[in-house]
N, C-alpha and C. Protein backbone atom coordinates (compact mmCIF):
# COMPACT_ATOMS: atom_id res chain seq x y z
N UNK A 1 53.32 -2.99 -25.30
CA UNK A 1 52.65 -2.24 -24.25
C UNK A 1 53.09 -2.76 -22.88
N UNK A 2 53.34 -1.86 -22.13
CA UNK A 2 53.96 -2.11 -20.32
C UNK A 2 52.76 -2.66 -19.60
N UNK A 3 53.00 -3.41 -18.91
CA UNK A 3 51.45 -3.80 -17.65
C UNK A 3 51.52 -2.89 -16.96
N UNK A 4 50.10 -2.87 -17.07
CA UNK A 4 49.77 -1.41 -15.60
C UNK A 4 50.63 -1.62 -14.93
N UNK A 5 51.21 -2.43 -14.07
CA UNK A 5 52.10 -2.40 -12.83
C UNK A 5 53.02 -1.75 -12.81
N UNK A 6 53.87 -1.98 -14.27
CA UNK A 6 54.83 -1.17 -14.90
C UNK A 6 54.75 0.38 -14.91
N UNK A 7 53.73 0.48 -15.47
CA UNK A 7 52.97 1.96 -15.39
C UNK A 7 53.24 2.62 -14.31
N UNK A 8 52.23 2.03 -13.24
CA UNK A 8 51.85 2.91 -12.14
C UNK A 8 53.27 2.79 -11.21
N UNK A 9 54.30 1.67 -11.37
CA UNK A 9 55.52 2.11 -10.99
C UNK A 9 56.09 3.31 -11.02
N UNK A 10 56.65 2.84 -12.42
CA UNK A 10 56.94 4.37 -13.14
C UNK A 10 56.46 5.68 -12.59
N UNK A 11 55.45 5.73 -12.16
CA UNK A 11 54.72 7.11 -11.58
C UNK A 11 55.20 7.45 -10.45
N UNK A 12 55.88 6.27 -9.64
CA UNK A 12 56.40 6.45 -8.44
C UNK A 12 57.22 6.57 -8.16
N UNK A 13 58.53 6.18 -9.08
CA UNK A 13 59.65 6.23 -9.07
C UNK A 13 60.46 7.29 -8.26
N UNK A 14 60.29 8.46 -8.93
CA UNK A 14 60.98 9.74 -8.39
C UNK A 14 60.83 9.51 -7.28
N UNK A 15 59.28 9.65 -6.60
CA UNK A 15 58.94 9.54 -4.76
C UNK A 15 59.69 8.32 -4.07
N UNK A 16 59.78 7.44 -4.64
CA UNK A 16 60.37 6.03 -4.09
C UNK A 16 62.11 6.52 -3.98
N UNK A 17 62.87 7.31 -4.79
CA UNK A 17 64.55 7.95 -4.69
C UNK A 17 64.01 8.89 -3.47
N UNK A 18 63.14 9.76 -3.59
CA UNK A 18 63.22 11.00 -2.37
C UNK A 18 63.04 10.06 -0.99
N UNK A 19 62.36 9.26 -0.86
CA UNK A 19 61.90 8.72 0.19
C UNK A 19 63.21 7.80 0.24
N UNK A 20 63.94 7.14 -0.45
CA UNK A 20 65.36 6.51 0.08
C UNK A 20 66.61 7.71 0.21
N UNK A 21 66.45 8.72 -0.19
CA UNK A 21 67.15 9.45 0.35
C UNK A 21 67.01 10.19 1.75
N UNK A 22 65.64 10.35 1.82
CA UNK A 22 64.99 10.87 3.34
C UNK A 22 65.71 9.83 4.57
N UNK A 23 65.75 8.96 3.92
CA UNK A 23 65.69 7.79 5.27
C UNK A 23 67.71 7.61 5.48
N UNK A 24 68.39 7.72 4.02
CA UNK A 24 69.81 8.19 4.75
C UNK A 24 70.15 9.28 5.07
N UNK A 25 69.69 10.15 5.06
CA UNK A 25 69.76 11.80 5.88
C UNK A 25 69.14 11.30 7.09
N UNK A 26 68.14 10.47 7.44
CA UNK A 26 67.60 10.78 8.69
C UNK A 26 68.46 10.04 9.68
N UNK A 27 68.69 8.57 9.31
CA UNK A 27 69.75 7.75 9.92
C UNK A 27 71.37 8.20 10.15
N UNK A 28 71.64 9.29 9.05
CA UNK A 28 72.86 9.63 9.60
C UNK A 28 72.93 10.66 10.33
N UNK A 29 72.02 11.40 10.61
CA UNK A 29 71.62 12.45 11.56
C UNK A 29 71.90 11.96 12.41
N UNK A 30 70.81 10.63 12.80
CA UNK A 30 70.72 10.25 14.23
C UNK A 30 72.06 9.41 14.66
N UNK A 31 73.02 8.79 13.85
CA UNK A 31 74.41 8.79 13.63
C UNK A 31 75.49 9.75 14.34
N UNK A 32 74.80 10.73 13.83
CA UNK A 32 75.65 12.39 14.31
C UNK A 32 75.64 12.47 15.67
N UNK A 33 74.60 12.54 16.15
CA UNK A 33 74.12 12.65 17.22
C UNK A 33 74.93 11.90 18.37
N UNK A 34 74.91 10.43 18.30
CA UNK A 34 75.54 9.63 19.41
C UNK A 34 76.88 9.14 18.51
N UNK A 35 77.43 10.07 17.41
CA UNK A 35 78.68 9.65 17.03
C UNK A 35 79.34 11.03 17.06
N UNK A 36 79.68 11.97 17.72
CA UNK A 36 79.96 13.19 17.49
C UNK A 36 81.03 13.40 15.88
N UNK A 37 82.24 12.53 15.82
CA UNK A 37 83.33 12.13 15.06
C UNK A 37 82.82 11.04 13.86
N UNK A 38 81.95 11.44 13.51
CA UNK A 38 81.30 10.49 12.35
C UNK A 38 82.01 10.83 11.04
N UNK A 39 82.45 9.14 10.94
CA UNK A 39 83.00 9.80 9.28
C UNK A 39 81.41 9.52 7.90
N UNK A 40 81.42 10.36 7.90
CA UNK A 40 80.20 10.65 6.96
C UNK A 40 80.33 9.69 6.00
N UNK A 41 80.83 9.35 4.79
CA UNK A 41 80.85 8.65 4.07
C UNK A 41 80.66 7.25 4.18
N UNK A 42 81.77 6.69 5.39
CA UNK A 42 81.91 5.07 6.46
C UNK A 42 80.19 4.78 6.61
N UNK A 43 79.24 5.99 7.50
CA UNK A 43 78.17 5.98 7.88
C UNK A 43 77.09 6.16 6.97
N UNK A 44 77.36 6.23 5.82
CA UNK A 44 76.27 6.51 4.48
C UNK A 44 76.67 4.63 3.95
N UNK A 45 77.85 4.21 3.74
CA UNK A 45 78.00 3.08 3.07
C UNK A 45 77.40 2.16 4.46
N UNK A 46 77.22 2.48 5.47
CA UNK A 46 76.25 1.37 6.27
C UNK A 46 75.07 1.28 6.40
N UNK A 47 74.56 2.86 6.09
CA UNK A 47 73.20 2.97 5.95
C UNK A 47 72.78 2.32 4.90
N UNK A 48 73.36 2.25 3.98
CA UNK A 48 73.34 2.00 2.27
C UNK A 48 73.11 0.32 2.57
N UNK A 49 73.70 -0.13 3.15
CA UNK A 49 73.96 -1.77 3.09
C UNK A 49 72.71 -2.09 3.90
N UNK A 50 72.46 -1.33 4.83
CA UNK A 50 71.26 -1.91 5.81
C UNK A 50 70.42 -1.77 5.13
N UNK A 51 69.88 -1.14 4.32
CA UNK A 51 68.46 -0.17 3.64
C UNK A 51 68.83 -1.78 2.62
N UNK A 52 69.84 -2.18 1.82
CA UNK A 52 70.16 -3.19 1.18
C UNK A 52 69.84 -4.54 1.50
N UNK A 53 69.56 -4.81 2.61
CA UNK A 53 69.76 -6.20 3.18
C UNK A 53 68.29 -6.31 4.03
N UNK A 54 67.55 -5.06 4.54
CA UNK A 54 66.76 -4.87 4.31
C UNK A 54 65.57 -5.15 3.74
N UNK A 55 66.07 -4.83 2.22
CA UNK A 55 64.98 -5.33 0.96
C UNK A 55 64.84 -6.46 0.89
N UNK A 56 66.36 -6.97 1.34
CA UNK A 56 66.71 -8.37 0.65
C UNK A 56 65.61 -9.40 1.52
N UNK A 57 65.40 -8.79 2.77
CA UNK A 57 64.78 -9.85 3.96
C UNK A 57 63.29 -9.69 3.28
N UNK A 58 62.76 -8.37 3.07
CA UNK A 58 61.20 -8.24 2.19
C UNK A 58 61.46 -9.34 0.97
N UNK A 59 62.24 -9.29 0.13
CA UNK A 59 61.90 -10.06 -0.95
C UNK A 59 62.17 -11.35 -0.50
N UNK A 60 62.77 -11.86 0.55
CA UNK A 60 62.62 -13.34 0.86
C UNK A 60 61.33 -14.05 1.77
N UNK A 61 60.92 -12.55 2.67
CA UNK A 61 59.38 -12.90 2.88
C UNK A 61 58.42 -13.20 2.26
């Protein structure tokens, strides 16, 4: 049997992908914006690393 924690994860999962996808659409928007010549992909693998390093600073708090 999973611990509740496990559980009620699980329940969240999906929302927890939409909500990390929300946040690299929104950052590369605002990317767009003061980068007219944005290479899209360059600017997704930085968003990607920040959102990454990020976590990393929460889980060392």
């Amino acid at each position: 049997m999973q611990p509740i924690e496990q559980i009620e994860m699980d329940r969240y999962r999906a929302e927890l992908d939409d909500d990390v996808r929300h946040l690299v659409k929104k950052y590369s928007r605002i990317m767009g914006w003061d980068v007219p010549e944005l290479d899209e992909a360059a600017a997704r693998a930085l968003i990607l690393q920040a959102l990454r390093d990020a976590v990393a600073k929460v889980e060392a708090a």
